[in-house]
C-alpha atoms as a PDB file:
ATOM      1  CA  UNK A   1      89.210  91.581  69.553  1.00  0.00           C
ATOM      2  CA  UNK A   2      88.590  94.610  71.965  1.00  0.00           C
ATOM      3  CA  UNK A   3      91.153  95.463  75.052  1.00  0.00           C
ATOM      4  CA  UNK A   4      89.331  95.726  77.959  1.00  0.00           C
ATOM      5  CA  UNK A   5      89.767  99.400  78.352  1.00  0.00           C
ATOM      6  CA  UNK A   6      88.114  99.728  74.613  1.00  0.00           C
ATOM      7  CA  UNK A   7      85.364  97.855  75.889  1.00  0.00           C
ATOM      8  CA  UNK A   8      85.365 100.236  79.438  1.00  0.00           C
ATOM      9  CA  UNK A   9      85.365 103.482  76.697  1.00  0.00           C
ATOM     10  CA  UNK A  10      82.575 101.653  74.744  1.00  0.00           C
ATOM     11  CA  UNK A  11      80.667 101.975  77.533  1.00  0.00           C
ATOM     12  CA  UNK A  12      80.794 104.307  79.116  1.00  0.00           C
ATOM     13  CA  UNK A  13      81.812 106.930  76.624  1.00  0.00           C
ATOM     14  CA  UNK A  14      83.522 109.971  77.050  1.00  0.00           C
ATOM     15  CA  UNK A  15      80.939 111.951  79.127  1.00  0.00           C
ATOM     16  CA  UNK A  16      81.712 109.332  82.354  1.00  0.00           C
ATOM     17  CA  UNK A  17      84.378 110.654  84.415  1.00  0.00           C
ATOM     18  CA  UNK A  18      84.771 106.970  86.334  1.00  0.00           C
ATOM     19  CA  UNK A  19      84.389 105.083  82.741  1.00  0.00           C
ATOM     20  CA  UNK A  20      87.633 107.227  81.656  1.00  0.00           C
ATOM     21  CA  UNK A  21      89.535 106.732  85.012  1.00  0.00           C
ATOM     22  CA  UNK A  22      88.441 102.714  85.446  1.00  0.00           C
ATOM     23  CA  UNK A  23      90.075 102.442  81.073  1.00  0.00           C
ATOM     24  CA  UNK A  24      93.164 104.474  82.133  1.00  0.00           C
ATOM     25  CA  UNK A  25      93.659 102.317  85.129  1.00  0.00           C
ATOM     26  CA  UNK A  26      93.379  99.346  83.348  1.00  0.00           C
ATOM     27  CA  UNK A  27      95.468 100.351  80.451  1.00  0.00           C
ATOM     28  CA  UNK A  28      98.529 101.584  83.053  1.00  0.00           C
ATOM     29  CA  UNK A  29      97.856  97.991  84.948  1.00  0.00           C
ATOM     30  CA  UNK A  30      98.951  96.398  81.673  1.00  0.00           C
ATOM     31  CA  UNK A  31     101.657  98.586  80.828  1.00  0.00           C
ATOM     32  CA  UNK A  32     103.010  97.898  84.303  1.00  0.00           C
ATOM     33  CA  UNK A  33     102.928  93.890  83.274  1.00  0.00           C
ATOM     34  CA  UNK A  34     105.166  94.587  79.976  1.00  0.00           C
ATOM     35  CA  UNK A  35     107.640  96.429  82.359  1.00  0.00           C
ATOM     36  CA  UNK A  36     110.813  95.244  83.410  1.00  0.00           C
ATOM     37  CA  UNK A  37     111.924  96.708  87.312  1.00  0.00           C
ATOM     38  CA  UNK A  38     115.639  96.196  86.919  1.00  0.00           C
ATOM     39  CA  UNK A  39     117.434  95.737  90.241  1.00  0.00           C
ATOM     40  CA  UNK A  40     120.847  97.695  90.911  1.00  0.00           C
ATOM     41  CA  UNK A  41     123.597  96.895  90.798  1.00  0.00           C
ATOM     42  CA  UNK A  42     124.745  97.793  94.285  1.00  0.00           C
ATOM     43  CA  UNK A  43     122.485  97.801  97.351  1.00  0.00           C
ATOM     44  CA  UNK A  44     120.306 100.939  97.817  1.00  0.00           C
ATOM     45  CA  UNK A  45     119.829 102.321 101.390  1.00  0.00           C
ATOM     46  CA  UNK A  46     116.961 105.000 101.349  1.00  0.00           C
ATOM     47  CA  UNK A  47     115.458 107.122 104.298  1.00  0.00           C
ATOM     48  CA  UNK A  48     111.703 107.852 103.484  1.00  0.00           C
ATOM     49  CA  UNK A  49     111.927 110.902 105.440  1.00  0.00           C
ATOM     50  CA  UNK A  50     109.259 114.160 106.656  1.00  0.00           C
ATOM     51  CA  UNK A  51     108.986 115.388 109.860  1.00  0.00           C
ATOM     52  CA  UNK A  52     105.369 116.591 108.816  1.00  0.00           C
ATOM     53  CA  UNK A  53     103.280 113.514 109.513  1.00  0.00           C
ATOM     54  CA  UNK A  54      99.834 112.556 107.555  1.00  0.00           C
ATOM     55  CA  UNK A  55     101.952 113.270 104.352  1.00  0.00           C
ATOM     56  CA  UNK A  56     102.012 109.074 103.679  1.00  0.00           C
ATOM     57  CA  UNK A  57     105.147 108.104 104.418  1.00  0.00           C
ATOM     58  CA  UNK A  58     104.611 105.012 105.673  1.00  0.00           C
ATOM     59  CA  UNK A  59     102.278 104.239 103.320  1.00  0.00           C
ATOM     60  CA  UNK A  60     104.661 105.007 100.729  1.00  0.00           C
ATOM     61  CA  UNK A  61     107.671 103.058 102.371  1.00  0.00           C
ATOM     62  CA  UNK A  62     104.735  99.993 102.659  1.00  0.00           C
ATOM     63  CA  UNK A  63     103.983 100.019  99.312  1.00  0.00           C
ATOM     64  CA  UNK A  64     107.052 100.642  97.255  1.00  0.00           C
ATOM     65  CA  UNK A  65     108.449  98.477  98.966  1.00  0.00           C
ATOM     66  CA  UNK A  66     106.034  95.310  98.311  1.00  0.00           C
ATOM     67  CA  UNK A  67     105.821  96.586  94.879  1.00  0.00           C
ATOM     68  CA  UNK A  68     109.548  96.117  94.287  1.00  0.00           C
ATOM     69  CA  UNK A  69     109.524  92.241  96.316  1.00  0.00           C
ATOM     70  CA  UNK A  70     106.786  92.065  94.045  1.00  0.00           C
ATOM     71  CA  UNK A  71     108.688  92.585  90.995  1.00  0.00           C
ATOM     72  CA  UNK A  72     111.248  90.311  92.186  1.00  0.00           C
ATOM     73  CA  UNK A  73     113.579  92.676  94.691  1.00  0.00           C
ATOM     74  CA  UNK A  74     115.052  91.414  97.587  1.00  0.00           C
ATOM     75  CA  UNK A  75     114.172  94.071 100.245  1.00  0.00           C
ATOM     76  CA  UNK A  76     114.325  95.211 103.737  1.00  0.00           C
ATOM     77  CA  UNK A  77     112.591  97.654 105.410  1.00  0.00           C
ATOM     78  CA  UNK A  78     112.790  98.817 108.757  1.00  0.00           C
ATOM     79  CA  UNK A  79     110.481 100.292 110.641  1.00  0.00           C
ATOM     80  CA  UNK A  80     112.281 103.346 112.772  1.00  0.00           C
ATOM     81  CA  UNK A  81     108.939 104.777 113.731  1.00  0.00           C
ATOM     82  CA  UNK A  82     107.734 103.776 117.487  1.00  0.00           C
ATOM     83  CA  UNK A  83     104.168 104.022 116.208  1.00  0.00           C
ATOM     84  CA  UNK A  84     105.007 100.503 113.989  1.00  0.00           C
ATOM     85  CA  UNK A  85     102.501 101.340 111.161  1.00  0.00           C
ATOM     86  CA  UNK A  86     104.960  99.845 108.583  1.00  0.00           C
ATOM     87  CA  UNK A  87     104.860  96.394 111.126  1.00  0.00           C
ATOM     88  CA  UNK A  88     101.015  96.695 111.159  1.00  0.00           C
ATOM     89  CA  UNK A  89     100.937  97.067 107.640  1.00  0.00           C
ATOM     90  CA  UNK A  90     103.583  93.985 106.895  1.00  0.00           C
ATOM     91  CA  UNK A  91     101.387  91.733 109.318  1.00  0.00           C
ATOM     92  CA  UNK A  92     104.751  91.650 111.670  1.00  0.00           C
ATOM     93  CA  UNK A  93     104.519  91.104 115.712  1.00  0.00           C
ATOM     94  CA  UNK A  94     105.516  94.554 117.116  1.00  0.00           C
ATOM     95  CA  UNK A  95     103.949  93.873 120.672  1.00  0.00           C
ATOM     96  CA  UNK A  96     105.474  95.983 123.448  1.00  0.00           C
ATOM     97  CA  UNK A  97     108.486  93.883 124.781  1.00  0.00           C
ATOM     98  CA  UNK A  98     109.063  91.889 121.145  1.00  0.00           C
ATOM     99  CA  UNK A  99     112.459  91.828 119.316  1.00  0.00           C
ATOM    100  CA  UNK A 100     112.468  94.797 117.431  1.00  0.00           C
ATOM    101  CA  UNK A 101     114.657  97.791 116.160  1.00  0.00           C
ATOM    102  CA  UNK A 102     114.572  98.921 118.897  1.00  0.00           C
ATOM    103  CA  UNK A 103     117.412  95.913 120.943  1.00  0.00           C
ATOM    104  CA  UNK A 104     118.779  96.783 117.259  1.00  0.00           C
ATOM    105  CA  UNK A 105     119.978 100.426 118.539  1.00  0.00           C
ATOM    106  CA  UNK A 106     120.241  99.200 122.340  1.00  0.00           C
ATOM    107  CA  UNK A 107     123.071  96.983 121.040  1.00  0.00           C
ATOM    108  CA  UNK A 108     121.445  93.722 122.251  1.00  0.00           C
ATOM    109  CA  UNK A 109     120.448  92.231 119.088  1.00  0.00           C
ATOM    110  CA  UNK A 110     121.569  92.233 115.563  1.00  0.00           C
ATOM    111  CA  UNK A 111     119.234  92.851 112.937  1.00  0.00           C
ATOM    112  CA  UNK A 112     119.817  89.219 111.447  1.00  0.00           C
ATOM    113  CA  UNK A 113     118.022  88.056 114.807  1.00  0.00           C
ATOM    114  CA  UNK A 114     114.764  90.498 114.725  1.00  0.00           C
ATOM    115  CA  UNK A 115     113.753  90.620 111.114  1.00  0.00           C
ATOM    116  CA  UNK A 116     110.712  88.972 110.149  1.00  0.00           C
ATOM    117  CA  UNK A 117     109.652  88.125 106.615  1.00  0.00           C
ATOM    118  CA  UNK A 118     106.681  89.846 105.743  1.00  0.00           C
ATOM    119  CA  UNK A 119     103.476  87.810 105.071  1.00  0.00           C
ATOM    120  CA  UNK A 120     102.406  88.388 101.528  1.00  0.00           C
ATOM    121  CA  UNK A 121     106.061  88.873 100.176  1.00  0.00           C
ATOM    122  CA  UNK A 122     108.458  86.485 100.722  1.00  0.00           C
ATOM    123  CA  UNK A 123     111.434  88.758  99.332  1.00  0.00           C
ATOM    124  CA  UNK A 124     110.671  91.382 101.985  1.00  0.00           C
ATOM    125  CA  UNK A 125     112.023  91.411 105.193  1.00  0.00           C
ATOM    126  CA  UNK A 126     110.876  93.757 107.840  1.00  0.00           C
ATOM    127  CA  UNK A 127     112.881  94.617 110.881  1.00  0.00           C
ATOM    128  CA  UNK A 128     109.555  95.976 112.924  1.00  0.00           C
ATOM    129  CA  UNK A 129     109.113  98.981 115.488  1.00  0.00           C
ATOM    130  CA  UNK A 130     107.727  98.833 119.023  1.00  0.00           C
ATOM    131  CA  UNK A 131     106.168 101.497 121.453  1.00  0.00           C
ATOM    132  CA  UNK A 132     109.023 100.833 123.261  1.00  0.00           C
ATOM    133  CA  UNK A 133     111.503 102.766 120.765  1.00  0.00           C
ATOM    134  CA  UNK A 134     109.988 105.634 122.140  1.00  0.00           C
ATOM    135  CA  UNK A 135     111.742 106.207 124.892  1.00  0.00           C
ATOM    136  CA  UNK A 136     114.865 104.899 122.980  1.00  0.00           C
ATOM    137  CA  UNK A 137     116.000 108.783 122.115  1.00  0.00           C
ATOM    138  CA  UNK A 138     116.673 109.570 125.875  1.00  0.00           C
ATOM    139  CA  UNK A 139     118.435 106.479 126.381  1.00  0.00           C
ATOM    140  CA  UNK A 140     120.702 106.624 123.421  1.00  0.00           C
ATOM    141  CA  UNK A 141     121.114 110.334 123.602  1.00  0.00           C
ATOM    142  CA  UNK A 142     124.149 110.060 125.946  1.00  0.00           C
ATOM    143  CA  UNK A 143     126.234 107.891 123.817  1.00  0.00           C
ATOM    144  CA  UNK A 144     129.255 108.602 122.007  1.00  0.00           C
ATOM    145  CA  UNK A 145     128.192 107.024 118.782  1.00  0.00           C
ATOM    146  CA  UNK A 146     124.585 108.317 119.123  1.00  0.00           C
ATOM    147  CA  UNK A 147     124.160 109.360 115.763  1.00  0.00           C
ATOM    148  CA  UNK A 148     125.679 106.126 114.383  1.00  0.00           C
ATOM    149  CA  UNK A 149     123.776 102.997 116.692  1.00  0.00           C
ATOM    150  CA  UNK A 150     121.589 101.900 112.950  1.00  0.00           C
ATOM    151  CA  UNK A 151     124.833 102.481 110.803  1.00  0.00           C
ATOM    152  CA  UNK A 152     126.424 100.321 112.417  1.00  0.00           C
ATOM    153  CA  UNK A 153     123.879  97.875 112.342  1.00  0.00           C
ATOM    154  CA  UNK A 154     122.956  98.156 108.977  1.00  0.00           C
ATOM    155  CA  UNK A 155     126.539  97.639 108.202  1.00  0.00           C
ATOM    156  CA  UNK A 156     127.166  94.669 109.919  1.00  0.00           C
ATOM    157  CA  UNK A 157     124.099  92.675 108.356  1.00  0.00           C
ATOM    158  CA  UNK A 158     124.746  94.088 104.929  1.00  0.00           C
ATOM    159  CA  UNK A 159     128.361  92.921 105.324  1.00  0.00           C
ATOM    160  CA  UNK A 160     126.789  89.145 105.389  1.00  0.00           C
ATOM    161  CA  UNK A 161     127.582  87.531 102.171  1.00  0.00           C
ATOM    162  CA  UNK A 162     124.671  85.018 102.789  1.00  0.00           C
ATOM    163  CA  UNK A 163     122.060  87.419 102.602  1.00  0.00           C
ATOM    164  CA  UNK A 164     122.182  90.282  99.679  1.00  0.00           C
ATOM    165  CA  UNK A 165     119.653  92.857  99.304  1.00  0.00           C
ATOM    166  CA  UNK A 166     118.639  95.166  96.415  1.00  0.00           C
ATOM    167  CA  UNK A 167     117.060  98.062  98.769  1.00  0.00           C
ATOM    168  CA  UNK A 168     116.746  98.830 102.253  1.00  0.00           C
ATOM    169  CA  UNK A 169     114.103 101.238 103.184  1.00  0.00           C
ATOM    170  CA  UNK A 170     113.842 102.979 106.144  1.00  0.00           C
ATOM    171  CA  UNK A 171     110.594 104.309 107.906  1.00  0.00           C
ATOM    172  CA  UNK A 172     111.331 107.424 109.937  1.00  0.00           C
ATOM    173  CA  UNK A 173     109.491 108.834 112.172  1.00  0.00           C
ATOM    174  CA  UNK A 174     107.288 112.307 111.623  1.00  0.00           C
ATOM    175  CA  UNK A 175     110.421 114.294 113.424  1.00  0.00           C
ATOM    176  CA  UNK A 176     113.720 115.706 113.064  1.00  0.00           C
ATOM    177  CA  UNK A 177     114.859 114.316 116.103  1.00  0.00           C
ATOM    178  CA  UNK A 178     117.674 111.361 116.937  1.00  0.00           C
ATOM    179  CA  UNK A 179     115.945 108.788 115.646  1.00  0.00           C
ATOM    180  CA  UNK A 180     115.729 110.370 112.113  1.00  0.00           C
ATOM    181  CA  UNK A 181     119.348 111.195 112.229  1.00  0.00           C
ATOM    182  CA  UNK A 182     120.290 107.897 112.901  1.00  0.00           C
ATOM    183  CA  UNK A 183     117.702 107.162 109.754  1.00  0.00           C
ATOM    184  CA  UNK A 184     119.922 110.068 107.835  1.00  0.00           C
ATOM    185  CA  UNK A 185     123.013 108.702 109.008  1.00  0.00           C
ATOM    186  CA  UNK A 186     122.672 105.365 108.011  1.00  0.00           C
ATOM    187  CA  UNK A 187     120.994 105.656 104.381  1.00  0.00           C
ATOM    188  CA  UNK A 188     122.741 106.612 101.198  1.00  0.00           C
ATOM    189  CA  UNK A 189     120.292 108.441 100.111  1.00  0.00           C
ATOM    190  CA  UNK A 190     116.572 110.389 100.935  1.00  0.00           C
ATOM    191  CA  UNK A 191     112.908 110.173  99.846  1.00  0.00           C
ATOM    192  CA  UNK A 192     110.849 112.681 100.225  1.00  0.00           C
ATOM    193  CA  UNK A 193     106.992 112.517 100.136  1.00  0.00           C
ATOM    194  CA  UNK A 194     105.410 115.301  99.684  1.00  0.00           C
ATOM    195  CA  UNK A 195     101.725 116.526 100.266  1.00  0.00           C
ATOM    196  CA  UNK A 196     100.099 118.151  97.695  1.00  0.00           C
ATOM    197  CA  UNK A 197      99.029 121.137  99.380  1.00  0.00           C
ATOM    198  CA  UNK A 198     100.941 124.333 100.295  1.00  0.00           C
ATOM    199  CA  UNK A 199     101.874 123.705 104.040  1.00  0.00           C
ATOM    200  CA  UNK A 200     103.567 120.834 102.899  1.00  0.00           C
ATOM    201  CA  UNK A 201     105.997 122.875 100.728  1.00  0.00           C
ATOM    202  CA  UNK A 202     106.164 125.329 103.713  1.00  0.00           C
ATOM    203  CA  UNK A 203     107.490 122.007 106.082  1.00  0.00           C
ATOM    204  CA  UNK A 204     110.211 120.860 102.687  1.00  0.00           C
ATOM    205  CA  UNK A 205     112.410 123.757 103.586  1.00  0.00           C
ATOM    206  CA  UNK A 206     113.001 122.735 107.323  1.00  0.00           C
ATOM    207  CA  UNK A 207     113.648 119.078 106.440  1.00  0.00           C
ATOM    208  CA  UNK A 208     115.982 120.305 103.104  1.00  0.00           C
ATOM    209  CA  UNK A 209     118.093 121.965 106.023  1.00  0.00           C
ATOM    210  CA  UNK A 210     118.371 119.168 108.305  1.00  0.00           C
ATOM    211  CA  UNK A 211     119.588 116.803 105.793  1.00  0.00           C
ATOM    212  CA  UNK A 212     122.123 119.863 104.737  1.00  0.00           C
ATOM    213  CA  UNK A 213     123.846 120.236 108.178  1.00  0.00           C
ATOM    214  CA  UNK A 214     123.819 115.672 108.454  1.00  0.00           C
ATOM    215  CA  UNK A 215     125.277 116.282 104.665  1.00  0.00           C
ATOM    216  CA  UNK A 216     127.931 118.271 106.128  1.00  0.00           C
ATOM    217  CA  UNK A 217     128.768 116.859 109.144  1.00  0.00           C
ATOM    218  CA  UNK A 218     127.652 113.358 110.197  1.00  0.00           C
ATOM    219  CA  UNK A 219     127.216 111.655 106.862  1.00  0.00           C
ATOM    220  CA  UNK A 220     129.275 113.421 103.350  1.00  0.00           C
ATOM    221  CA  UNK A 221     127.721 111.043 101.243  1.00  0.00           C
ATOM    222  CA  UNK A 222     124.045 111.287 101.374  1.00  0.00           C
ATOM    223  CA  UNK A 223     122.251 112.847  98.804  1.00  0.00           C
ATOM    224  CA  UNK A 224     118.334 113.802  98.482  1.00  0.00           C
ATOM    225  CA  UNK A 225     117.467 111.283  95.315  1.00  0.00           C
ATOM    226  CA  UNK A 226     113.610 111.453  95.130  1.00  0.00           C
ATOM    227  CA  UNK A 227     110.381 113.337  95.694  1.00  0.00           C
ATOM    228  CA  UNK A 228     106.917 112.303  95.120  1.00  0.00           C
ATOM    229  CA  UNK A 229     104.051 113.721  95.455  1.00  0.00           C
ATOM    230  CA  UNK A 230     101.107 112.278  97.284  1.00  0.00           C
ATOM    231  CA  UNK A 231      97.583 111.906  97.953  1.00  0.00           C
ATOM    232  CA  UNK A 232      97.405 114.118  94.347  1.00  0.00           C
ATOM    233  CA  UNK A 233      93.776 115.232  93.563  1.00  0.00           C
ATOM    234  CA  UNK A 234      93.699 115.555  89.665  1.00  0.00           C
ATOM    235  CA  UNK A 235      90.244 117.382  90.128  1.00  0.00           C
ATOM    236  CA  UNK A 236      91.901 119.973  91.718  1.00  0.00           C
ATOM    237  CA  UNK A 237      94.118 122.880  90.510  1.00  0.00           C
ATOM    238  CA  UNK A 238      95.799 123.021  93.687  1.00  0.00           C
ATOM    239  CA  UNK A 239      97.202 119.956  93.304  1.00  0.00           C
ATOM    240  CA  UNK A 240      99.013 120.361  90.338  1.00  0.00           C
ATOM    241  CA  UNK A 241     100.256 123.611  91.234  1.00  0.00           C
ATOM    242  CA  UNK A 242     102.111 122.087  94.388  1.00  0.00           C
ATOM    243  CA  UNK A 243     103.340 119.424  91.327  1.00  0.00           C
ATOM    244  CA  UNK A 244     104.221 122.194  89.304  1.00  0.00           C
ATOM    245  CA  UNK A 245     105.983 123.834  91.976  1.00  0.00           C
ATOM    246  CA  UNK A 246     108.299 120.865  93.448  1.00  0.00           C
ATOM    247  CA  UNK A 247     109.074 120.167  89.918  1.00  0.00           C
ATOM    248  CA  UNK A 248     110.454 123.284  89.145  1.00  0.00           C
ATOM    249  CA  UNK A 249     112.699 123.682  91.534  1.00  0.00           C
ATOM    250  CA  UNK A 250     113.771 119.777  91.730  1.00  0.00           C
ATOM    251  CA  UNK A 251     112.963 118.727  88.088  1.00  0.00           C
ATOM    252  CA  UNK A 252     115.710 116.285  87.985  1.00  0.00           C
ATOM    253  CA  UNK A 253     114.565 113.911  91.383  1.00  0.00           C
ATOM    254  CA  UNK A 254     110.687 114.307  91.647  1.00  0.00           C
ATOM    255  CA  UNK A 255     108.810 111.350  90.476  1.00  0.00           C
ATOM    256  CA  UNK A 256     106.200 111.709  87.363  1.00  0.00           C
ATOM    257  CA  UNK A 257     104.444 109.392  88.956  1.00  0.00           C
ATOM    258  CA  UNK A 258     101.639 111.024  91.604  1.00  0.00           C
ATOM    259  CA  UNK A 259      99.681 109.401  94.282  1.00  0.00           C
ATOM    260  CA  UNK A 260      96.143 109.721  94.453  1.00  0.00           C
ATOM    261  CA  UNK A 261      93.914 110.011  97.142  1.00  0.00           C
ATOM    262  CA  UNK A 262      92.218 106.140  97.820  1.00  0.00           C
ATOM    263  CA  UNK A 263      89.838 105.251 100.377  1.00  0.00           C
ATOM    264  CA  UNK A 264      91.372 101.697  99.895  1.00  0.00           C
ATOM    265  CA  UNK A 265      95.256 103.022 100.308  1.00  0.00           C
ATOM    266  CA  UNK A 266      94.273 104.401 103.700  1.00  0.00           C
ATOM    267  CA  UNK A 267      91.728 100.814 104.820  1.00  0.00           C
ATOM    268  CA  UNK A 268      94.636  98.272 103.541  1.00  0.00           C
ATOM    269  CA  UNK A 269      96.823  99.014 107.054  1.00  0.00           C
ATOM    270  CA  UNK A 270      93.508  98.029 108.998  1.00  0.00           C
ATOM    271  CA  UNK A 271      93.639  94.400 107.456  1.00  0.00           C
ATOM    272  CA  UNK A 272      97.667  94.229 107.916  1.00  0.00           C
ATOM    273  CA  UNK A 273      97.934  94.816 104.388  1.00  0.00           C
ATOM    274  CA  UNK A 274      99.608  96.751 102.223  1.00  0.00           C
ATOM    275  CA  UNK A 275      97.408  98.410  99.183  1.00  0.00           C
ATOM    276  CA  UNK A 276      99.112  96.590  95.971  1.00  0.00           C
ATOM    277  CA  UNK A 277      97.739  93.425  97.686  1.00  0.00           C
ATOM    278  CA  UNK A 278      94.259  94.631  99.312  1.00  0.00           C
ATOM    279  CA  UNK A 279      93.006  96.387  96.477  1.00  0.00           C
ATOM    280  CA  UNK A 280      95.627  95.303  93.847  1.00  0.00           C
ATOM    281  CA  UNK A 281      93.545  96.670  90.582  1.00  0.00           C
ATOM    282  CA  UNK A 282      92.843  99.741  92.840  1.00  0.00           C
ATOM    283  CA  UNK A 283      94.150 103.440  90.766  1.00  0.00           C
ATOM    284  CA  UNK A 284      96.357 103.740  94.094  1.00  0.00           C
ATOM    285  CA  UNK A 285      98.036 100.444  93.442  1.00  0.00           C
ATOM    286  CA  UNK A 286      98.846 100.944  90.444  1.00  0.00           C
ATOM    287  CA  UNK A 287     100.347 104.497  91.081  1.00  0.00           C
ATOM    288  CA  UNK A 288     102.431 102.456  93.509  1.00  0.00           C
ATOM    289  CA  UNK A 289     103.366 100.093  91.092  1.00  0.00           C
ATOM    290  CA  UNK A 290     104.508 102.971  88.826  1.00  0.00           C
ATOM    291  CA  UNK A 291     106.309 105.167  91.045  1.00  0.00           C
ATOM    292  CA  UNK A 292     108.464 101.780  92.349  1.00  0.00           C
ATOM    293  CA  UNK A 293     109.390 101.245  88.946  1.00  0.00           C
ATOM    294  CA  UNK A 294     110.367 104.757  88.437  1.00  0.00           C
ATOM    295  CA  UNK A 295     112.629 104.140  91.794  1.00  0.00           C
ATOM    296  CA  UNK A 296     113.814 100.912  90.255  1.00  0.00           C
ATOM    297  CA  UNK A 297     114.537 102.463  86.756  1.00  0.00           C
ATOM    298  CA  UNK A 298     116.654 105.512  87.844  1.00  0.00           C
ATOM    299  CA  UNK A 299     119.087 102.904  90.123  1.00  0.00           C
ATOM    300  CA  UNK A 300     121.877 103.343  88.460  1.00  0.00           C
ATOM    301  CA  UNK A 301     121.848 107.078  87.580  1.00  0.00           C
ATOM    302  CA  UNK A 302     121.125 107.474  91.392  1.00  0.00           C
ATOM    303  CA  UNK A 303     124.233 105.123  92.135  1.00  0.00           C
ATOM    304  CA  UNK A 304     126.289 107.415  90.063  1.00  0.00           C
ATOM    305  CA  UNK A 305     124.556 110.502  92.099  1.00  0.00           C
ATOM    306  CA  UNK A 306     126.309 108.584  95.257  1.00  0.00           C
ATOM    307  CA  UNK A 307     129.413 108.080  93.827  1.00  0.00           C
ATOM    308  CA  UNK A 308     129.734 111.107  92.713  1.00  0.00           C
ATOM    309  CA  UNK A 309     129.104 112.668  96.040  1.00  0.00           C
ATOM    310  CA  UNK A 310     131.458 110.362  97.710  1.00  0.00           C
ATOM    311  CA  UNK A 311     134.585 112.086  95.678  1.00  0.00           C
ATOM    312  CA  UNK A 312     133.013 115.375  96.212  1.00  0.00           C
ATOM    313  CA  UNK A 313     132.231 116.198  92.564  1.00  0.00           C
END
């Protein structure tokens, strides 16, 4: 009996571009469903991090992370940006004046008592972002602990036996201001999206040297553990030279997995939904789907990345 994608090749032949594309989707989509995401063994805490915006962050943060639930993670993300796209996308309250991240850094909540479980995943709990965390950088900026406010946090509800996650994921905010830091100084480890087009690589350095001086000073342990590229155009050479490029100079932490421009990727937020569940067959999705369990697979030789780090090997 013919595979679906024999019968897509069948007919539309090889001479149609969008018969070949719709036959490797659909062969990847059932790849994906003989795949096994395996969760690690310790929690992960990852900053999805850029201070170039429009390089889809959030949308990556949105989506790996429901892929992961998805697959059977326990997750929590948590939405440090005061634009709340990650909220909007998660179908999470985020009105100005709502529990959010932001009492979180004020000290006035915990995180236990603003999370909200997100609507199409019930293994994914999202701590969400108001306008209001704005002006939280002035506010915080006098503090002794500054740097520390999420930390500490993060700490505190991860130190609940009750409640165990496999990932935390942390939205930051398209800056390398105190917010991020706090982002840097509370993860374990960094993910970096990455454009495919030149300025992005122009925007990598800047960001590499941030997360250098937090390495050195604020927080020993963190390490840079993935790259991926994004909103890839396979009909273009310039996107595979950026690929190219990132992947020779960090061959050993950028994803194989691209993602590709999607008009349905970028429409999913506008229905307060993320793209694996709007347009779940979509190519985007599935990219999604692949580059989570590409995350998911590489846990433990990441964990051993941290440890390593920790006793300054």
């Amino acid at each position: 009996m013919e595979s679906a994608s024999d019968v897509l090749r069948r007919i539309f032949g090889g001479s149609s571009s969008v018969g070949a594309e719709m036959a490797d989707t659909l062969r990847r989509k059932q790849a994906l469903r003989n795949s096994t995401y395996p969760k690690p063994s310790q929690t992960r805490v990852i900053a999805v991090a850029n201070q170039k915006g429009g390089v889809g962050k959030t949308t990556s943060v949105v989506n790996i992370s429901a892929a992961l639930a998805d697959a059977g993670a326990h997750v929590l993300v948590i939405d440090l940006d005061p634009q709340g796209n990650a909220s909007t996308a998660f179908g999470i309250e985020h009105a100005s004046g709502s529990d959010s991240v932001y009492d979180v850094l004020e000290g006035r909540k915990a995180i236990a008592e603003v999370k909200s479980t997100a609507v199409d995943f019930p293994s994914l709990d999202v701590v969400p972002s108001t306008i209001d965390l704005s002006g939280a950088e002035l506010e915080i900026a006098n503090l002794s602990k500054r740097t520390y406010l999420l930390k500490d946090a993060l700490d505190a509800a991860l130190a609940d036996n009750n409640e165990h996650y496999d990932y935390v994921i942390i939205d930051c905010a398209p800056s390398l201001g105190l917010l991020v830091l706090n982002a840097l100084c509370a993860a374990h480890e960094v993910m970096i999206p990455i454009q495919a087009e030149y300025y992005a690589l122009e925007g990598l350095g800047q960001l590499l040297k941030t997360i250098g001086l937090v390495q050195s000073s604020l927080n020993k342990d963190l390490i840079v553990s993935t790259m991926m590229v994004t909103m890839f155009d396979k009909r273009t050479i310039l996107s595979q030279e950026v690929y190219d490029e990132v992947q020779r100079h960090y061959p050993s932490i950028l994803l194989k997995t691209t993602i590709p421009r999607s008009i349905k990727i970028a429409e999913a937020p506008s229905f307060n939904k993320a793209a694996i569940s709007y347009d779940a067959n979509g190519n985007g999705s599935v990219a999604y789907r692949e580059a989570a369990l590409e995350i998911a697979q590489r846990s433990e030789e990441v964990l051993r990345m941290i440890d390593a780090q920790k006793k300054g090997k």
